[in-house]
PDB file of N, CA and C in Angstrom:
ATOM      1  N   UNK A   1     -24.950   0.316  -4.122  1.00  0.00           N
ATOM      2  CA  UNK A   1     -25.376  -0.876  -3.404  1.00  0.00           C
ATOM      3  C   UNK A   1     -24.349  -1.976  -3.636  1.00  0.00           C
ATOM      4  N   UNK A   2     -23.892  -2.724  -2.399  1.00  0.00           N
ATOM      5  CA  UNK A   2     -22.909  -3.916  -2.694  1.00  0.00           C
ATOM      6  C   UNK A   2     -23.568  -5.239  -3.094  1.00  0.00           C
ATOM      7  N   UNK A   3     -23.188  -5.402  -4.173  1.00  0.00           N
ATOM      8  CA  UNK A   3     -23.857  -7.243  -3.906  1.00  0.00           C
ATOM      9  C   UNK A   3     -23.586  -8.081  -2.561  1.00  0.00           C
ATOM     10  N   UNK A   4     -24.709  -9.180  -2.410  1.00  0.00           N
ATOM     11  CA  UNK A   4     -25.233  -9.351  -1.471  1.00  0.00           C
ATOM     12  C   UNK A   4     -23.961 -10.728  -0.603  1.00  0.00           C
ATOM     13  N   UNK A   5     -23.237 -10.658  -2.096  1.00  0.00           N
ATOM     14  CA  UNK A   5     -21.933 -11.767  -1.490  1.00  0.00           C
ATOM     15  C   UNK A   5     -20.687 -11.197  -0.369  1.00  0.00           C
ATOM     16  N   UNK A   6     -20.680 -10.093  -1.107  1.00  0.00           N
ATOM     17  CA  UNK A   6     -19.635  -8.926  -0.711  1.00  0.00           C
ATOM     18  C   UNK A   6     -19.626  -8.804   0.948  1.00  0.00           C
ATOM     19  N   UNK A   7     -20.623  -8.888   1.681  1.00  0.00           N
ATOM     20  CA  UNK A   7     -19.995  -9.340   3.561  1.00  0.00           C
ATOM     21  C   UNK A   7     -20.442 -10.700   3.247  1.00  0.00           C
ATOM     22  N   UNK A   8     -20.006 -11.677   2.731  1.00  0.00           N
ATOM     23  CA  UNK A   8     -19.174 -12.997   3.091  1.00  0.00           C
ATOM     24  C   UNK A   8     -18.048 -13.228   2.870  1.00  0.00           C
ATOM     25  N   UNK A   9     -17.367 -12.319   2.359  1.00  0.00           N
ATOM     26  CA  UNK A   9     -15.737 -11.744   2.378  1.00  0.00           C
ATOM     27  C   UNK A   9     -15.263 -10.719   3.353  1.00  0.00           C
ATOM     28  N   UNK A  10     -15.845 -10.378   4.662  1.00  0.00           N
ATOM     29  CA  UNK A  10     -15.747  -9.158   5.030  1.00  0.00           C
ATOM     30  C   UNK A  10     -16.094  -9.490   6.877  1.00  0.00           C
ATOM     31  N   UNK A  11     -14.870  -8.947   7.641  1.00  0.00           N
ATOM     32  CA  UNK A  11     -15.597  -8.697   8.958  1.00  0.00           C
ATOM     33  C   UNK A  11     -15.728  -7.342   9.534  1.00  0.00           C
ATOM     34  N   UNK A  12     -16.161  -7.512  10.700  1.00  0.00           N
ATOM     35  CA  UNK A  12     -16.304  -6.195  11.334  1.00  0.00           C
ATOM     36  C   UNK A  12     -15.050  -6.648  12.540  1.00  0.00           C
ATOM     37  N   UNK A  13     -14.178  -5.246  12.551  1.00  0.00           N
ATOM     38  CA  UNK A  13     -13.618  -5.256  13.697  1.00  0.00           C
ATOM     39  C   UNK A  13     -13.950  -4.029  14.519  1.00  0.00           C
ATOM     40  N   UNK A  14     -13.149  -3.494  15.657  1.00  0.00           N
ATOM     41  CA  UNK A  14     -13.172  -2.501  16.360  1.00  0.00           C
ATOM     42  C   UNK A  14     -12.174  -1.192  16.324  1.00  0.00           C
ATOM     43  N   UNK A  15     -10.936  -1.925  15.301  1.00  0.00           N
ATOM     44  CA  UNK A  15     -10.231  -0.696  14.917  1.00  0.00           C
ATOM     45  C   UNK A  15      -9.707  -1.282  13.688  1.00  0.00           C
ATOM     46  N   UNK A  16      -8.998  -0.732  12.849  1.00  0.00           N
ATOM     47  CA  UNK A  16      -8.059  -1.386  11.886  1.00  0.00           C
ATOM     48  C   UNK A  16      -7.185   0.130  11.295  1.00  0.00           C
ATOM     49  N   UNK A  17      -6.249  -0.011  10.635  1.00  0.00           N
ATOM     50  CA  UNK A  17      -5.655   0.543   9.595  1.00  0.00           C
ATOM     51  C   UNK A  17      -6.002   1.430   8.569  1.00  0.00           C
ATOM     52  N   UNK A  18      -5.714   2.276   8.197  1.00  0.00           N
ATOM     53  CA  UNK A  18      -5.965   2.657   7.152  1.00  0.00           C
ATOM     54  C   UNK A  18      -5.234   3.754   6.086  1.00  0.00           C
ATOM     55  N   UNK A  19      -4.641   3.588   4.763  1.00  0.00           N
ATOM     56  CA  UNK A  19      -3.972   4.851   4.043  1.00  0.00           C
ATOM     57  C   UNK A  19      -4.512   4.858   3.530  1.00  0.00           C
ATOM     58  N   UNK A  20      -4.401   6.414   4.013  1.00  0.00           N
ATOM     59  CA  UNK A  20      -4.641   7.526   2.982  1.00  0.00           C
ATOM     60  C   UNK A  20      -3.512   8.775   2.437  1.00  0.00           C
ATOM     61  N   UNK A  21      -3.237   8.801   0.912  1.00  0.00           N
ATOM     62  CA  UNK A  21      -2.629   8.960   0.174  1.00  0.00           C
ATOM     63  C   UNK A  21      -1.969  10.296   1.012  1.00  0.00           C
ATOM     64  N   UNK A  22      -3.030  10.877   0.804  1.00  0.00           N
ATOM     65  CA  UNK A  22      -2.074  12.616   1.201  1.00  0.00           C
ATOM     66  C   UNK A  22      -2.273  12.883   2.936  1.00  0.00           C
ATOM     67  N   UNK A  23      -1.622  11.371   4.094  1.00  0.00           N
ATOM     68  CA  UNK A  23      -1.682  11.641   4.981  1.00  0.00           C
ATOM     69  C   UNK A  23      -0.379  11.124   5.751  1.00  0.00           C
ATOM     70  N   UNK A  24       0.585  11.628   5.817  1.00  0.00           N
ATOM     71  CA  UNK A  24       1.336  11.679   6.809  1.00  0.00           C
ATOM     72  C   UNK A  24       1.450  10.864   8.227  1.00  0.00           C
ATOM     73  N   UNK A  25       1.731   9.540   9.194  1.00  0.00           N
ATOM     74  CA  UNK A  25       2.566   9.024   8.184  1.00  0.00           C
ATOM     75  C   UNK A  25       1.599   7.893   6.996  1.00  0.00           C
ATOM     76  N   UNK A  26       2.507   7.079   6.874  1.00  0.00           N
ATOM     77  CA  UNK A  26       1.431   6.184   5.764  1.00  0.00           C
ATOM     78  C   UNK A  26      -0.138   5.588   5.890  1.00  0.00           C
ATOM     79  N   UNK A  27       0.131   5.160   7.101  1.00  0.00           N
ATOM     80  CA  UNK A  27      -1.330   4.491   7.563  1.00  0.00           C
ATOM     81  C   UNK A  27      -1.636   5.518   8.736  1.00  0.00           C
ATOM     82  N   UNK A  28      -3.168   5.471   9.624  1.00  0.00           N
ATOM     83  CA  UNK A  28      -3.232   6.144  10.737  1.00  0.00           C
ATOM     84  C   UNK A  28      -4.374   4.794  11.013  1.00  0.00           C
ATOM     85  N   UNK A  29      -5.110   5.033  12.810  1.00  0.00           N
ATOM     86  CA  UNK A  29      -5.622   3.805  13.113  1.00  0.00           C
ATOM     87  C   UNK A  29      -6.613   4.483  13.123  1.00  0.00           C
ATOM     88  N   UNK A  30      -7.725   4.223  13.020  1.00  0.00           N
ATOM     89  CA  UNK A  30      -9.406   4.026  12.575  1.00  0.00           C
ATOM     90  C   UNK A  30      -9.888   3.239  14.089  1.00  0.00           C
ATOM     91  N   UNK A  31     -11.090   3.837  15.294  1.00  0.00           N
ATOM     92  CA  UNK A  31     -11.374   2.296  16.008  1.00  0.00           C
ATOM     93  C   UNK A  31     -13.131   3.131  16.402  1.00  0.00           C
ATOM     94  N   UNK A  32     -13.359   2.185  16.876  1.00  0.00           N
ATOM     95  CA  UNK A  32     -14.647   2.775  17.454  1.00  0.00           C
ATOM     96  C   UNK A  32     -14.298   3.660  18.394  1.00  0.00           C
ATOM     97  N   UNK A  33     -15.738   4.478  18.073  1.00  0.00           N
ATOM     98  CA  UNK A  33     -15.973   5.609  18.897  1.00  0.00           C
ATOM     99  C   UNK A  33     -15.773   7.290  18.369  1.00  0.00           C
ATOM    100  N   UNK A  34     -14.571   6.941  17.549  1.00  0.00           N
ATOM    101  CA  UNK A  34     -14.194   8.296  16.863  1.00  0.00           C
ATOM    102  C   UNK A  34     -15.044   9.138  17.005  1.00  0.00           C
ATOM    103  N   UNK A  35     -15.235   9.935  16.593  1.00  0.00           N
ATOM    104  CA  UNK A  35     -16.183  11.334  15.860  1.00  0.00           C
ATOM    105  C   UNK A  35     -16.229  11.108  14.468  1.00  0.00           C
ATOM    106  N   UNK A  36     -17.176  11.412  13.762  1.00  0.00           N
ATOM    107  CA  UNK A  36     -17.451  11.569  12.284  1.00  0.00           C
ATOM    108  C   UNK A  36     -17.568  13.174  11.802  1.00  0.00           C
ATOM    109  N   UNK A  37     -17.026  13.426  11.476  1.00  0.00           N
ATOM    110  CA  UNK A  37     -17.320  15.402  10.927  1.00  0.00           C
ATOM    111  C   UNK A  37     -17.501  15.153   9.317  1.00  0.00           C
ATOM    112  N   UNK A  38     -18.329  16.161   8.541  1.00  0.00           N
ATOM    113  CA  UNK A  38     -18.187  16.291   7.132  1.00  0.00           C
ATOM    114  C   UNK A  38     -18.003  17.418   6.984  1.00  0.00           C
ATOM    115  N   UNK A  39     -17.592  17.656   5.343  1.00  0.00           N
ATOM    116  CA  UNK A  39     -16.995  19.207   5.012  1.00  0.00           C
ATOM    117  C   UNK A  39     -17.568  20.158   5.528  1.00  0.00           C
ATOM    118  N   UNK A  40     -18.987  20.406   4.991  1.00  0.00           N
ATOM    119  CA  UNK A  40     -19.513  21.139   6.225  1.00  0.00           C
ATOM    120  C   UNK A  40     -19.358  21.669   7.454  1.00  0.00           C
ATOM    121  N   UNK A  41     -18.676  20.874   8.388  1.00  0.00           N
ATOM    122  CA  UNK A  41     -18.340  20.965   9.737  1.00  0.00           C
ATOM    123  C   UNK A  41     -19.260  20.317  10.614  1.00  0.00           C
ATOM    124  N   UNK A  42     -20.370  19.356  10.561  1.00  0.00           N
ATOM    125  CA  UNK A  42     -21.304  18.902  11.059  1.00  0.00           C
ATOM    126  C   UNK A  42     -20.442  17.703  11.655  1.00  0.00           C
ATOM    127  N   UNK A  43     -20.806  17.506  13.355  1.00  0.00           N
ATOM    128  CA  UNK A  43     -20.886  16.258  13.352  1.00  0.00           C
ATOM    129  C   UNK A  43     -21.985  14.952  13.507  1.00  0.00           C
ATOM    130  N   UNK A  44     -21.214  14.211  13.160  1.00  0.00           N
ATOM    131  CA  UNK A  44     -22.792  13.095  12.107  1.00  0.00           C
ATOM    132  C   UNK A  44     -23.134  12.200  12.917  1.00  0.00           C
ATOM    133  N   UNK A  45     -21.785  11.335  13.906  1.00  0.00           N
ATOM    134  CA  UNK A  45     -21.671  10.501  14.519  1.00  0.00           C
ATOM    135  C   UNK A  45     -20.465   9.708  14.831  1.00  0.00           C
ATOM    136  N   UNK A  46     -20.729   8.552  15.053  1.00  0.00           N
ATOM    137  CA  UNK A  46     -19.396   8.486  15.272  1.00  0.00           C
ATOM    138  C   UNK A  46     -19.065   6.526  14.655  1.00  0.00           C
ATOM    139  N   UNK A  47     -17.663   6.243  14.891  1.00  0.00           N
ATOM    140  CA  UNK A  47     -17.263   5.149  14.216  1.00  0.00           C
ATOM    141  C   UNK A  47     -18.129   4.008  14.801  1.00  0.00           C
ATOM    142  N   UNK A  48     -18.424   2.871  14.495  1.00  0.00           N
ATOM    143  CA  UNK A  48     -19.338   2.164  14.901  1.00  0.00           C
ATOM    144  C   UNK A  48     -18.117   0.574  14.741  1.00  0.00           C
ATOM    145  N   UNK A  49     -17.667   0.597  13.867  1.00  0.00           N
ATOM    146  CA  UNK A  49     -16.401  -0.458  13.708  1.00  0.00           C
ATOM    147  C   UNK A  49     -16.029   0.103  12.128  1.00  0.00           C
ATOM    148  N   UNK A  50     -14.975  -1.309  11.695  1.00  0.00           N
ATOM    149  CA  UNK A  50     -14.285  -0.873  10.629  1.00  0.00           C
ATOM    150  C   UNK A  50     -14.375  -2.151   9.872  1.00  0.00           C
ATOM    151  N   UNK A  51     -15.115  -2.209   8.439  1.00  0.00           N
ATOM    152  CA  UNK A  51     -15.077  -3.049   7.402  1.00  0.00           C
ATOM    153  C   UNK A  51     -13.818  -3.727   7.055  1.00  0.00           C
ATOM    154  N   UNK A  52     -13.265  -5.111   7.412  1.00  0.00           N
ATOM    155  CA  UNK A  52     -11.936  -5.679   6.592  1.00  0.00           C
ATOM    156  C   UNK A  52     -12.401  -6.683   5.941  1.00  0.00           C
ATOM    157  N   UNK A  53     -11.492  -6.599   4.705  1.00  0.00           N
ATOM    158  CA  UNK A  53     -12.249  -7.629   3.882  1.00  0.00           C
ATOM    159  C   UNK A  53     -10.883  -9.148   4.473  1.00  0.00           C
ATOM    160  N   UNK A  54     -11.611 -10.238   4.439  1.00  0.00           N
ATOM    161  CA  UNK A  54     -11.282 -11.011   5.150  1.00  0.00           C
ATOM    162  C   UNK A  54     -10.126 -12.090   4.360  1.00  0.00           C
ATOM    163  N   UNK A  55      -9.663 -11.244   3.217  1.00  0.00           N
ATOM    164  CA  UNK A  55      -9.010 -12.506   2.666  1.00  0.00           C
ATOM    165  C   UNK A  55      -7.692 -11.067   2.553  1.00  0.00           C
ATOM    166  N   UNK A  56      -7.342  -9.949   2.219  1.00  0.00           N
ATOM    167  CA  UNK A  56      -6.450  -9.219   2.330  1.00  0.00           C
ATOM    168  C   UNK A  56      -6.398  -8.743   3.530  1.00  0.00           C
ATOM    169  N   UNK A  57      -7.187  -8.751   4.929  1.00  0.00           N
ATOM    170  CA  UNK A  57      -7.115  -7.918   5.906  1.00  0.00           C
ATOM    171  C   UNK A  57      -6.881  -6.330   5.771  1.00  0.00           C
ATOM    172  N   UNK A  58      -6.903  -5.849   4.352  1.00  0.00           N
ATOM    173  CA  UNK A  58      -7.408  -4.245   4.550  1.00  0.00           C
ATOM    174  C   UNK A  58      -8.706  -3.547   4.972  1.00  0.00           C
ATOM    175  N   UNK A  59      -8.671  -2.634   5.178  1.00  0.00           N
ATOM    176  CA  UNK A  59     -10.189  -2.210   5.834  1.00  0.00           C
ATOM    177  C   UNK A  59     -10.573  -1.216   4.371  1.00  0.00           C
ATOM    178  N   UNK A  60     -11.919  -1.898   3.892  1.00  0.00           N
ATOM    179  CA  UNK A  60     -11.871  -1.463   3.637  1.00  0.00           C
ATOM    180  C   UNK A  60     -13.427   0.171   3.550  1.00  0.00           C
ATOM    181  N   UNK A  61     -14.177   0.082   4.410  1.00  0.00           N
ATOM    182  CA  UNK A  61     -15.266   0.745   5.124  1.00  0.00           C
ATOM    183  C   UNK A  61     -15.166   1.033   6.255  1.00  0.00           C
ATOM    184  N   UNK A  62     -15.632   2.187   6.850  1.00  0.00           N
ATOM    185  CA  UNK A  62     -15.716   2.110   8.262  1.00  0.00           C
ATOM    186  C   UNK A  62     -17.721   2.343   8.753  1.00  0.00           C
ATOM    187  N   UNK A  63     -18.025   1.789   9.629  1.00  0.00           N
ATOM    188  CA  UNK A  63     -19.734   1.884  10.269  1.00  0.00           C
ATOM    189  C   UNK A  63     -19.531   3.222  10.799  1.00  0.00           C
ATOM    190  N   UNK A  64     -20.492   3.771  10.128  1.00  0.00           N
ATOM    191  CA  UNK A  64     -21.089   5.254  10.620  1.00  0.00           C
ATOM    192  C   UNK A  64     -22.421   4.812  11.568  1.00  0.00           C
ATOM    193  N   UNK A  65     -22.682   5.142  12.605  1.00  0.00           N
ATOM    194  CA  UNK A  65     -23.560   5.328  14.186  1.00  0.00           C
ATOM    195  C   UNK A  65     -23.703   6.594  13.728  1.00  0.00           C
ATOM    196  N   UNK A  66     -25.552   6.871  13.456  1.00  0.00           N
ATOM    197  CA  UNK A  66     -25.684   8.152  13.312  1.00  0.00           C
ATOM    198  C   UNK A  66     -26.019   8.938  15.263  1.00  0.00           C
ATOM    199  N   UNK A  67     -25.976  10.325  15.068  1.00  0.00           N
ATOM    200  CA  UNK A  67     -26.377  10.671  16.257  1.00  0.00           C
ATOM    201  C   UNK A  67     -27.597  11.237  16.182  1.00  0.00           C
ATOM    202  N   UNK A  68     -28.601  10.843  16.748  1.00  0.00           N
ATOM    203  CA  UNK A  68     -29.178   9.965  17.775  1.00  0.00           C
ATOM    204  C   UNK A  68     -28.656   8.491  17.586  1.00  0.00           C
ATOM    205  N   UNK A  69     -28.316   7.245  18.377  1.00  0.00           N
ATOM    206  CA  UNK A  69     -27.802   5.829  17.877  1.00  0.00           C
ATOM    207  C   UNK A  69     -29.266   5.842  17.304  1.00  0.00           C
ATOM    208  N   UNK A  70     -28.912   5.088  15.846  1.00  0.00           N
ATOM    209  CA  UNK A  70     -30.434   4.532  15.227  1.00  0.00           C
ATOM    210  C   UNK A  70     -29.756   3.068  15.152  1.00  0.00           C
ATOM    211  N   UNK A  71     -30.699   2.303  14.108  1.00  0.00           N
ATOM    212  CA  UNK A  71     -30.127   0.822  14.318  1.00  0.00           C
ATOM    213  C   UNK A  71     -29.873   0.824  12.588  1.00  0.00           C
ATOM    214  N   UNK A  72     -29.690   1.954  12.266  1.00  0.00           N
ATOM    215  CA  UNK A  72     -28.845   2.078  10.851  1.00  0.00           C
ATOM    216  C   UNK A  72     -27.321   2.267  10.758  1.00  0.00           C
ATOM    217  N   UNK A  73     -26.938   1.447   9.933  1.00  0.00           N
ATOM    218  CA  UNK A  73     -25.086   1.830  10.005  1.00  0.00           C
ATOM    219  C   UNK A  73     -24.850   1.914   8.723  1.00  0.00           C
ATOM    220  N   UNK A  74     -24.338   3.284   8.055  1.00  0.00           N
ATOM    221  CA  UNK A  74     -23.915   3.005   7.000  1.00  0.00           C
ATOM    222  C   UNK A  74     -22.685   3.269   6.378  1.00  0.00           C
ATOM    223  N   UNK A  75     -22.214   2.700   5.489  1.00  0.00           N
ATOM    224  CA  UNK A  75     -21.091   2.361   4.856  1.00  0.00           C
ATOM    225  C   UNK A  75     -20.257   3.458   4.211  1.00  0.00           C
ATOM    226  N   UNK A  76     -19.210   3.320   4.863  1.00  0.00           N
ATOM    227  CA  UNK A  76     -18.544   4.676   4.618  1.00  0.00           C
ATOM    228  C   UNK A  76     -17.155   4.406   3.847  1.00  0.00           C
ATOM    229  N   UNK A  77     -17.232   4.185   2.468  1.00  0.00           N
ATOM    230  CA  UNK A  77     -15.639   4.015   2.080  1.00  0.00           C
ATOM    231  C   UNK A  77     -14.203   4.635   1.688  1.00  0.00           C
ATOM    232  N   UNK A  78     -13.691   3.680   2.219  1.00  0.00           N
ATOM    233  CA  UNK A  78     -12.259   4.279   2.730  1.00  0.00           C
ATOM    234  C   UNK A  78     -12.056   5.839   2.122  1.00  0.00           C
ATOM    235  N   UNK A  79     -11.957   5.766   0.623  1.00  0.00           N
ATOM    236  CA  UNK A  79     -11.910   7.118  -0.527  1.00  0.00           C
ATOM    237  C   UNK A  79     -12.563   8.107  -0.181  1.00  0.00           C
ATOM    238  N   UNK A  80     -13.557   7.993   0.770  1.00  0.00           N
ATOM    239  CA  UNK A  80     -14.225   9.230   1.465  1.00  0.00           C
ATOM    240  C   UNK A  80     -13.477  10.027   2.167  1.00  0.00           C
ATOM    241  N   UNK A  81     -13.002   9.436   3.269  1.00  0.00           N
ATOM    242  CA  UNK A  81     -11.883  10.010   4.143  1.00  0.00           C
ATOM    243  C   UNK A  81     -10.778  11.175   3.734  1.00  0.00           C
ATOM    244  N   UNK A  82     -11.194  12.369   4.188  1.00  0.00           N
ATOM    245  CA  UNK A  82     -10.120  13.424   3.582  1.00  0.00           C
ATOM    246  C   UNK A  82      -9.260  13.311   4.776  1.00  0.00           C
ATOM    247  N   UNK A  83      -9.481  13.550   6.269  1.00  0.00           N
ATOM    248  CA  UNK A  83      -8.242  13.214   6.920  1.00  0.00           C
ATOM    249  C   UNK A  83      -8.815  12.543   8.041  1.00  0.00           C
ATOM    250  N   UNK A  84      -7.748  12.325   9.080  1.00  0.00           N
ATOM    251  CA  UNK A  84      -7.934  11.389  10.397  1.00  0.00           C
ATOM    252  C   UNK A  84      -7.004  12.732  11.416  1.00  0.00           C
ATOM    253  N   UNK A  85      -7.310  13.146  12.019  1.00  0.00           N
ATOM    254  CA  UNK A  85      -6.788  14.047  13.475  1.00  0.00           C
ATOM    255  C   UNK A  85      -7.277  13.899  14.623  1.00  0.00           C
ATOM    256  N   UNK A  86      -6.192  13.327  15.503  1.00  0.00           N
ATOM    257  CA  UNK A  86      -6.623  12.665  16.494  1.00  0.00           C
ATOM    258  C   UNK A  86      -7.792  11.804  17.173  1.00  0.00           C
ATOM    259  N   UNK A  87      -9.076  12.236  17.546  1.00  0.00           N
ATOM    260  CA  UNK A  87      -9.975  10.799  17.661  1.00  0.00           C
ATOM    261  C   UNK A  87     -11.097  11.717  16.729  1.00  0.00           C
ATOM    262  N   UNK A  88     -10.498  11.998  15.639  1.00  0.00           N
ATOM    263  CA  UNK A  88     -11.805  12.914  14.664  1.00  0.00           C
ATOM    264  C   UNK A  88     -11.561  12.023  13.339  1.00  0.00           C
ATOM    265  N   UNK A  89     -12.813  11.777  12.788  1.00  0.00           N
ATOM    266  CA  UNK A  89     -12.331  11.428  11.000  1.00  0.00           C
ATOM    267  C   UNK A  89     -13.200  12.413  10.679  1.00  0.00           C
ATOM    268  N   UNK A  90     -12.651  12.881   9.025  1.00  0.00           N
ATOM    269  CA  UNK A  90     -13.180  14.127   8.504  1.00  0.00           C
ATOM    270  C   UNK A  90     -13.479  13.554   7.172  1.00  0.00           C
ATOM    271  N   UNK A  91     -14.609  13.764   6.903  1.00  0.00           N
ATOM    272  CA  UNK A  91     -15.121  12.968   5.712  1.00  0.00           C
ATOM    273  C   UNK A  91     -15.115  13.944   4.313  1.00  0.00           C
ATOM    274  N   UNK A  92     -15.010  13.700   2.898  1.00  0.00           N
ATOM    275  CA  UNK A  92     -14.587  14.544   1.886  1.00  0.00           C
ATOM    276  C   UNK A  92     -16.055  14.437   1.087  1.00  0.00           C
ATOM    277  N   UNK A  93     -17.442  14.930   1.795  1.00  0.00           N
ATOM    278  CA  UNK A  93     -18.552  14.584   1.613  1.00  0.00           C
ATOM    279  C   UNK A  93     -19.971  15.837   2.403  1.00  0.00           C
ATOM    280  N   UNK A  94     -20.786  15.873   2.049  1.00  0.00           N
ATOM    281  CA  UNK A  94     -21.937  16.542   2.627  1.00  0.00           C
ATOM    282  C   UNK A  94     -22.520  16.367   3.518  1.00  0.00           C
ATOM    283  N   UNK A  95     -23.278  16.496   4.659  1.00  0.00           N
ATOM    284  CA  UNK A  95     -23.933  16.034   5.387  1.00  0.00           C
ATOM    285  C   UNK A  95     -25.519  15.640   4.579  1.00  0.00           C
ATOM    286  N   UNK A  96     -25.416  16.388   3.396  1.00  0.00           N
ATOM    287  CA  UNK A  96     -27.086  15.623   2.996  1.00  0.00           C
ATOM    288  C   UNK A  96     -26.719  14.507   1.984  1.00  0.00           C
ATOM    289  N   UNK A  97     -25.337  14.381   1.534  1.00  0.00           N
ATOM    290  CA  UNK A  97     -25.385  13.150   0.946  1.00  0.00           C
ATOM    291  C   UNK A  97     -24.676  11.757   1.636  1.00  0.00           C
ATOM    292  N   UNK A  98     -25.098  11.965   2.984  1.00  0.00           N
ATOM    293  CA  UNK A  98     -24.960  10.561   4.359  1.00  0.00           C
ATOM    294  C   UNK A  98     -25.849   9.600   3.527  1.00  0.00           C
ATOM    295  N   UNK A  99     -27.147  10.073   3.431  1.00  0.00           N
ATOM    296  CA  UNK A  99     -28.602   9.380   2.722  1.00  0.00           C
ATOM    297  C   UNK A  99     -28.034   8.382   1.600  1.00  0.00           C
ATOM    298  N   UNK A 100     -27.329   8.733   0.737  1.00  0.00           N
ATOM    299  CA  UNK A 100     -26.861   7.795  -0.270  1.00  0.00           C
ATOM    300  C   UNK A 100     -25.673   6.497  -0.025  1.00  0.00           C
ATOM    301  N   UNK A 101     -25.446   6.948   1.133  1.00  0.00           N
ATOM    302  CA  UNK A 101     -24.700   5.571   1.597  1.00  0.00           C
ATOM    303  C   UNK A 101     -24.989   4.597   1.638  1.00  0.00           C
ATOM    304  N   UNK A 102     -24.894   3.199   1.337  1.00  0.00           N
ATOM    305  CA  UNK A 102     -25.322   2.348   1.326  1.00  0.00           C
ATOM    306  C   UNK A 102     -25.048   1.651   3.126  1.00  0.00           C
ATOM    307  N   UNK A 103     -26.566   1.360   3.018  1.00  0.00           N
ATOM    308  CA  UNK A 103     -26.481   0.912   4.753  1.00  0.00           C
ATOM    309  C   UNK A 103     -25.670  -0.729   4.619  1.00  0.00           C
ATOM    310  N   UNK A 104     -25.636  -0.864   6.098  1.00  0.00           N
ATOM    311  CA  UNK A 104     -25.002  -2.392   6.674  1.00  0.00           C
ATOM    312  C   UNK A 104     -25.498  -2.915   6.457  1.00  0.00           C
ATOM    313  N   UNK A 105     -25.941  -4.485   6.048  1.00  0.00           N
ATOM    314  CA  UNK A 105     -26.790  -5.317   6.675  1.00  0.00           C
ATOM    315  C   UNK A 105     -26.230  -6.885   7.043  1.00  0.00           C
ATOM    316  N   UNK A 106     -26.079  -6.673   8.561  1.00  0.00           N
ATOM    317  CA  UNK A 106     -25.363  -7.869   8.265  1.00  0.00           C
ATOM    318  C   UNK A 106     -26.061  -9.328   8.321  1.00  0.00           C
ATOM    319  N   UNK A 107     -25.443 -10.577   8.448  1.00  0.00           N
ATOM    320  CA  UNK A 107     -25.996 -11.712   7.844  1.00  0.00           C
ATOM    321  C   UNK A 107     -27.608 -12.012   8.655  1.00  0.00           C
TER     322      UNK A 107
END
């Protein structure tokens, strides 16, 4: 759970940036709409926007939109991300542990 200060440092955009260590080239772009897949091979949903924290401009979450759209979004951080291929992100995670994500809530 984030403390409750933590999105008053933080916006939502529609795409942003993002590295990841073992991905070729340094950064790749993150935007709405993507696909969400987990190890499994399930897909979950898809990008909903992308967490930047507002004083470094890194991103650092992206909004998971489950499928069916519910009016839950939850928080997906960056360290999750095993790769990005083309309009797919592939998450380094379970499909039954989505549940432990800590949801959005914004102001």
């Amino acid at each position: 759970m984030r403390p409750e200060s933590a999105h008053l440092n933080e916006k939502i955009m529609v795409n942003g940036r993002i590295h990841l260590p073992s991905h070729q080239p340094a950064s790749v772009e993150v935007q709405r709409g993507m696909k969400i897949v987990v190890t499994d091979g399930k897909e979950v949903g898809f990008v909903g926007g992308v967490v930047v924290n507002s004083h470094s401009d890194e991103v650092t979450c992206i909004l998971l939109c489950h499928l069916p759209v519910t009016a839950v979004y939850r928080l997906i951080p960056i360290h999750l991300i095993a790769r990005v291929e083309a309009e797919t992100i592939y998450l380094n995670m379970q499909f039954d542990d989505l549940e432990t994500l800590a949801a959005h809530s914004p102001i």
